[in-house]
N, C-alpha and C. Protein backbone atom coordinates (compact mmCIF):
# COMPACT_ATOMS: atom_id res chain seq x y z
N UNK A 1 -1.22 -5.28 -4.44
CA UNK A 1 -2.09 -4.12 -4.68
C UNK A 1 -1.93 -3.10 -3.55
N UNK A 2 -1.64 -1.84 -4.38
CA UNK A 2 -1.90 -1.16 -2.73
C UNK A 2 -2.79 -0.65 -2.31
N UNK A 3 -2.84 -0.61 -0.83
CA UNK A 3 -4.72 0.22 -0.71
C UNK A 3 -5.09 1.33 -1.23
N UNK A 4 -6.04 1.52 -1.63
CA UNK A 4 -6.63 2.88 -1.81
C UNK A 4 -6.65 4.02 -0.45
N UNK A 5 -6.57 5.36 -0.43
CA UNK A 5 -6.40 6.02 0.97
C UNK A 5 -7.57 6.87 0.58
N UNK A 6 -7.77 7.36 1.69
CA UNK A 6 -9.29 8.22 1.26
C UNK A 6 -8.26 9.72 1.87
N UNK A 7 -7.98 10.65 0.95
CA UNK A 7 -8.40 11.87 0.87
C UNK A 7 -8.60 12.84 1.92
N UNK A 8 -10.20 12.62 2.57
CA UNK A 8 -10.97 13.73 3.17
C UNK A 8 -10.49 13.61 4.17
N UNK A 9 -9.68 12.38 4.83
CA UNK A 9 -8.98 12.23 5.83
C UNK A 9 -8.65 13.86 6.57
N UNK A 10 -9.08 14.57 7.64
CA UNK A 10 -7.82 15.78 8.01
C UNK A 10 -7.39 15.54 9.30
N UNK A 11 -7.48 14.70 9.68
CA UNK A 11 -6.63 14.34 10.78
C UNK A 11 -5.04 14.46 10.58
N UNK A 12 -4.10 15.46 11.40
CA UNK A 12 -3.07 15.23 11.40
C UNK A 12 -2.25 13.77 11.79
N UNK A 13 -2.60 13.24 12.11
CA UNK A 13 -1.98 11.68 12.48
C UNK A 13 -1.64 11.13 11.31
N UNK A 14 -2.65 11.01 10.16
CA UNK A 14 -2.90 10.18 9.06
C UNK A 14 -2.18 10.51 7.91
N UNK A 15 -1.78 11.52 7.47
CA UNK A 15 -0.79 11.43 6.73
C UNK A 15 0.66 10.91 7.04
N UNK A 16 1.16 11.53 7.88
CA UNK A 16 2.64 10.95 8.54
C UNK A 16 2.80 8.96 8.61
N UNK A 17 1.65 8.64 9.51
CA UNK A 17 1.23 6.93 9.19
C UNK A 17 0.95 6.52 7.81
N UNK A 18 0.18 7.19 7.04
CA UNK A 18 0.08 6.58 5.72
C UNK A 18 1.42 6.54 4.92
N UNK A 19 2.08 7.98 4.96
CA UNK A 19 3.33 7.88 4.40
C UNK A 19 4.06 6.67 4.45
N UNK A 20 4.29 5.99 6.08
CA UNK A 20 5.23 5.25 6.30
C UNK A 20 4.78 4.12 5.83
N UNK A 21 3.34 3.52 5.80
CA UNK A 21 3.23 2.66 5.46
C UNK A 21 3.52 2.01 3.55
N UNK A 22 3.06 3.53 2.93
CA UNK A 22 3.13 2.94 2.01
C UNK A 22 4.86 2.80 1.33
N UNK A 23 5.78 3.53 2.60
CA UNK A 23 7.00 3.38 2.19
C UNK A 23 6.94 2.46 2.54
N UNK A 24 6.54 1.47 3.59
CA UNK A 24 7.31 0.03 3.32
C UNK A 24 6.28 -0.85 2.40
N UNK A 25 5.44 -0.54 2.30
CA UNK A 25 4.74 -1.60 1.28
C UNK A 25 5.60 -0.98 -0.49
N UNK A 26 6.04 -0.32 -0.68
CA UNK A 26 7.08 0.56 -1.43
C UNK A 26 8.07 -0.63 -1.53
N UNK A 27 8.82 -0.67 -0.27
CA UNK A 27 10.24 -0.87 -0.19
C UNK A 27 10.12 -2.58 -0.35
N UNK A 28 9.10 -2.94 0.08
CA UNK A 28 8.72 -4.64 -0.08
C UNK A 28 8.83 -4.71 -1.23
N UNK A 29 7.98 -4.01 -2.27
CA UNK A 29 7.25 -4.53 -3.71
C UNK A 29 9.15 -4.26 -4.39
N UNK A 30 9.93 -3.58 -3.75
CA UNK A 30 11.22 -3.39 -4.38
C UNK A 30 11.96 -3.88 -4.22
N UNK A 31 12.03 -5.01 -3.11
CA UNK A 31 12.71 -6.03 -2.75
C UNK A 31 12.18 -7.26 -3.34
N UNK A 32 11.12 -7.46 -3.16
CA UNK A 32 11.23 -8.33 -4.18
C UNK A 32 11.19 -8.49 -5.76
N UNK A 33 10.95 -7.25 -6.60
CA UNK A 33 11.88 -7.27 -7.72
C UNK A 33 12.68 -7.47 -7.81
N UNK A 34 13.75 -7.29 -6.85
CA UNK A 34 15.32 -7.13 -6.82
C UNK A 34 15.90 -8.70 -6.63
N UNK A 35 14.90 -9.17 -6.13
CA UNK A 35 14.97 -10.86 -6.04
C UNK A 35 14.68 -11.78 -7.02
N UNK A 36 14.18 -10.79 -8.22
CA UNK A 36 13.81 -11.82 -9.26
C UNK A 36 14.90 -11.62 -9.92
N UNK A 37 15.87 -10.30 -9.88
CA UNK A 37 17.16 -10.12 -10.99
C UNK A 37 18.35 -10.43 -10.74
């Protein structure tokens, strides 16, 4: 599941970190598809 992100966030920090994270929680959930084929 991936987390939910809140929005109202305006801190510049928090987008750039969220990005990355959800690229690797991204790149996980795509690796292991790639492991089932």
């Amino acid at each position: 599941m991936l987390p939910s992100i809140s929005i109202n966030n305006t801190s510049a920090t928090y987008p750039e970190s969220i990005n990355e994270n959800n690229n690797d929680e991204v790149n996980g959930l795509v690796q292991e598809l790639k492991n089932h084929f």
